[in-house]
C-alpha atoms as a PDB file:
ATOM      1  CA  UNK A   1      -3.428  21.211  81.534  1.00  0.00           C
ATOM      2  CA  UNK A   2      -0.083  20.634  79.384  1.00  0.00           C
ATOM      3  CA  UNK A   3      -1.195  23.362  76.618  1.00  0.00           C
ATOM      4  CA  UNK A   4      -1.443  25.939  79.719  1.00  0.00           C
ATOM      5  CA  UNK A   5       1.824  25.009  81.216  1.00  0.00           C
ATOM      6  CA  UNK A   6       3.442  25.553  77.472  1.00  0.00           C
ATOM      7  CA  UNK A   7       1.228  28.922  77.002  1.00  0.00           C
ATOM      8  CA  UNK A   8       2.810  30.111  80.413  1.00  0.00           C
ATOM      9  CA  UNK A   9       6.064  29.285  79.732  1.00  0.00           C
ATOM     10  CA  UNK A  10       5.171  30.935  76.418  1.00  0.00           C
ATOM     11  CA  UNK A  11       4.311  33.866  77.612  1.00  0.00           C
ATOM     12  CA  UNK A  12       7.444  34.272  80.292  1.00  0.00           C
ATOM     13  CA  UNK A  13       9.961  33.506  77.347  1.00  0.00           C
ATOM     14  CA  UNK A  14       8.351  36.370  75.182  1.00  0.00           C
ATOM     15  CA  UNK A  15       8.359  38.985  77.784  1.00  0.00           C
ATOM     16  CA  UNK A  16      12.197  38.322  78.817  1.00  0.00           C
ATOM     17  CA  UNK A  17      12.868  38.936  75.204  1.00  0.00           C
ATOM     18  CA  UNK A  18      10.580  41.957  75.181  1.00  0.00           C
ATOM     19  CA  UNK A  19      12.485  43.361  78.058  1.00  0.00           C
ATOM     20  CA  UNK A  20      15.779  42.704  76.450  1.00  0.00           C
ATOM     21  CA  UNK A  21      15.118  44.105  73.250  1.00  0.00           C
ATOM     22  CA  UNK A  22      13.684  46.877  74.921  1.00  0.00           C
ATOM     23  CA  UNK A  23      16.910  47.731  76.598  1.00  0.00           C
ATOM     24  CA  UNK A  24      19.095  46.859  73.802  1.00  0.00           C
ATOM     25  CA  UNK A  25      16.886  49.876  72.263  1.00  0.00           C
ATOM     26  CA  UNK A  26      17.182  52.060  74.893  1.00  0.00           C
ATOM     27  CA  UNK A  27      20.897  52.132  74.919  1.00  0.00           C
ATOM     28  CA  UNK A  28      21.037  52.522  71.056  1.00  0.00           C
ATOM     29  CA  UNK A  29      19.113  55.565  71.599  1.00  0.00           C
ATOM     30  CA  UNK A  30      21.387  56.704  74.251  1.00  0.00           C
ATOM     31  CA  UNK A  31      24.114  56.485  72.341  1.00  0.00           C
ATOM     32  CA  UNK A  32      22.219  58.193  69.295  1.00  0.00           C
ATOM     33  CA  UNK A  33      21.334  61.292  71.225  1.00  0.00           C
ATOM     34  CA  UNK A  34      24.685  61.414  72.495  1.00  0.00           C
ATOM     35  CA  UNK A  35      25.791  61.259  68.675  1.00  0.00           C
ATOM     36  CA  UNK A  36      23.316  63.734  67.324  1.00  0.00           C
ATOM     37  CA  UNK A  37      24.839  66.423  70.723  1.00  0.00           C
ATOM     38  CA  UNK A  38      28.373  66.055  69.500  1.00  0.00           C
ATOM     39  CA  UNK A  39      27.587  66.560  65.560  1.00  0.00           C
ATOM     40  CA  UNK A  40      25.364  69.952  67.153  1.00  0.00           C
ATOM     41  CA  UNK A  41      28.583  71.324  68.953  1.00  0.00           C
ATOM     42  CA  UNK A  42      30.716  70.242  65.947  1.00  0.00           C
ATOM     43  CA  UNK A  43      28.572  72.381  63.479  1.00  0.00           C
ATOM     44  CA  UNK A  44      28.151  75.544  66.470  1.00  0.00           C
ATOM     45  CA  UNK A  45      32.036  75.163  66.303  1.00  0.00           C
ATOM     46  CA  UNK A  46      32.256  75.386  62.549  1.00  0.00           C
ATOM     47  CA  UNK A  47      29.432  77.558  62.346  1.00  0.00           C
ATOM     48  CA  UNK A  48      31.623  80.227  64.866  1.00  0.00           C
ATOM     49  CA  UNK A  49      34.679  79.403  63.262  1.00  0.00           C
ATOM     50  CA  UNK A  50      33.882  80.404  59.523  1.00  0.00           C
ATOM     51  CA  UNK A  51      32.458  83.959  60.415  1.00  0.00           C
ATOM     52  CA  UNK A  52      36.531  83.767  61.301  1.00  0.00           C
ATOM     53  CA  UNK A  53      37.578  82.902  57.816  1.00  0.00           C
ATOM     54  CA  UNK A  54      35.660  84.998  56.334  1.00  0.00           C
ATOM     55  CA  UNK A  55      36.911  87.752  58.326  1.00  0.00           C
ATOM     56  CA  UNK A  56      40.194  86.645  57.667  1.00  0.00           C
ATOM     57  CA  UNK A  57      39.937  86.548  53.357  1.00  0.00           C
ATOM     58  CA  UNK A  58      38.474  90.184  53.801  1.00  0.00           C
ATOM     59  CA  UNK A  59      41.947  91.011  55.594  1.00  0.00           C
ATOM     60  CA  UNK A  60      44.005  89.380  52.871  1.00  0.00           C
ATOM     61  CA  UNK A  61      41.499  90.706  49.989  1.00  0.00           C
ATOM     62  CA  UNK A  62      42.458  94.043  51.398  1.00  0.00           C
ATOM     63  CA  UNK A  63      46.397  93.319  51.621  1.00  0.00           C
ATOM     64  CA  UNK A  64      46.627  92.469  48.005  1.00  0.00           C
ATOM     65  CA  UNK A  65      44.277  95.676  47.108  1.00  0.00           C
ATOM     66  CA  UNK A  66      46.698  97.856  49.138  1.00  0.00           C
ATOM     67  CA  UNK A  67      50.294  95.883  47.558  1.00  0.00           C
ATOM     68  CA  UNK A  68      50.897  94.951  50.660  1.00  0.00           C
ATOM     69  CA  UNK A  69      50.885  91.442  49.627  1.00  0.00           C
ATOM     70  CA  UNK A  70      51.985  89.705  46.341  1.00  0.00           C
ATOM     71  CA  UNK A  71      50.932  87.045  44.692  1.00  0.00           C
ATOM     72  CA  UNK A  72      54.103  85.313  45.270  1.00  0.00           C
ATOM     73  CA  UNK A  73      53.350  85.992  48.783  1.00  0.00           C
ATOM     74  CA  UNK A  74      50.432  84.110  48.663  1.00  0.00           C
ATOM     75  CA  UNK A  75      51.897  81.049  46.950  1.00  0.00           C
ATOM     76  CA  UNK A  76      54.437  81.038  49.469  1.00  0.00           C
ATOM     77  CA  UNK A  77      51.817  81.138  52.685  1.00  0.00           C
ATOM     78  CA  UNK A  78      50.080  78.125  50.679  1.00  0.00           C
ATOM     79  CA  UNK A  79      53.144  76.017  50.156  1.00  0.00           C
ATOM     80  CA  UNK A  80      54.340  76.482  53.675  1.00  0.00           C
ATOM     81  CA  UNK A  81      51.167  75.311  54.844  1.00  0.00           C
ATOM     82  CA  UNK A  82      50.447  72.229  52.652  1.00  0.00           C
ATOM     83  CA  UNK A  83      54.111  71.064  52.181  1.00  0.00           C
ATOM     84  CA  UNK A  84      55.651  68.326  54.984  1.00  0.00           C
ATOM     85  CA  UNK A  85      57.884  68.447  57.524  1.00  0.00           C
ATOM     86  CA  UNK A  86      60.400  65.932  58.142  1.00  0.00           C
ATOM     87  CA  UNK A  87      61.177  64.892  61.550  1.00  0.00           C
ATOM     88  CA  UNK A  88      64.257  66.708  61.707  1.00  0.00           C
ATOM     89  CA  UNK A  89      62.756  70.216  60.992  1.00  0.00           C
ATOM     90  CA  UNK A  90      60.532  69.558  63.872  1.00  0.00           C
ATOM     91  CA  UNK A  91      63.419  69.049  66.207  1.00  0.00           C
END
């Protein structure tokens, strides 16, 4: 009578921690999926946004063919956009 009273509490302990574990794992793979969605609209949005570039090198391919652009010109876009601000130059 004892071992059936251990083999039923047995038995109760191991399927709480099957349920647990079971919902720990289904909220893992919740968040997962919801992962995995935001990396697909990422890479639509980057995906979109290069046909953009691309467009826009063309443009600027054809500037410098034409003389409407220098070199120097370029440089200059280049710096402007990679140099710092300071705080004041915001203001």
């Amino acid at each position: 009578m004892q071992t059936l009273i251990h083999a039923d509490i047995f038995f109760f302990i191991t399927s709480i921690a099957v349920v647990l574990v079971s919902i720990g794992l289904i909220i893992a793979l919740i968040f997962i999926i919801k992962i995995l969605n935001n990396i697909h609209k990422i890479s639509d949005m980057l995906r979109s946004e290069s046909g953009l570039v691309v467009e826009d090198v063309h443009a600027l391919r054809g500037k410098i063919r034409e003389g409407k652009l220098s070199l120097a010109g370029i440089f200059r876009l280049f710096r402007d956009l990679f140099t710092r601000k300071s705080i004041k130059d915001k203001k």
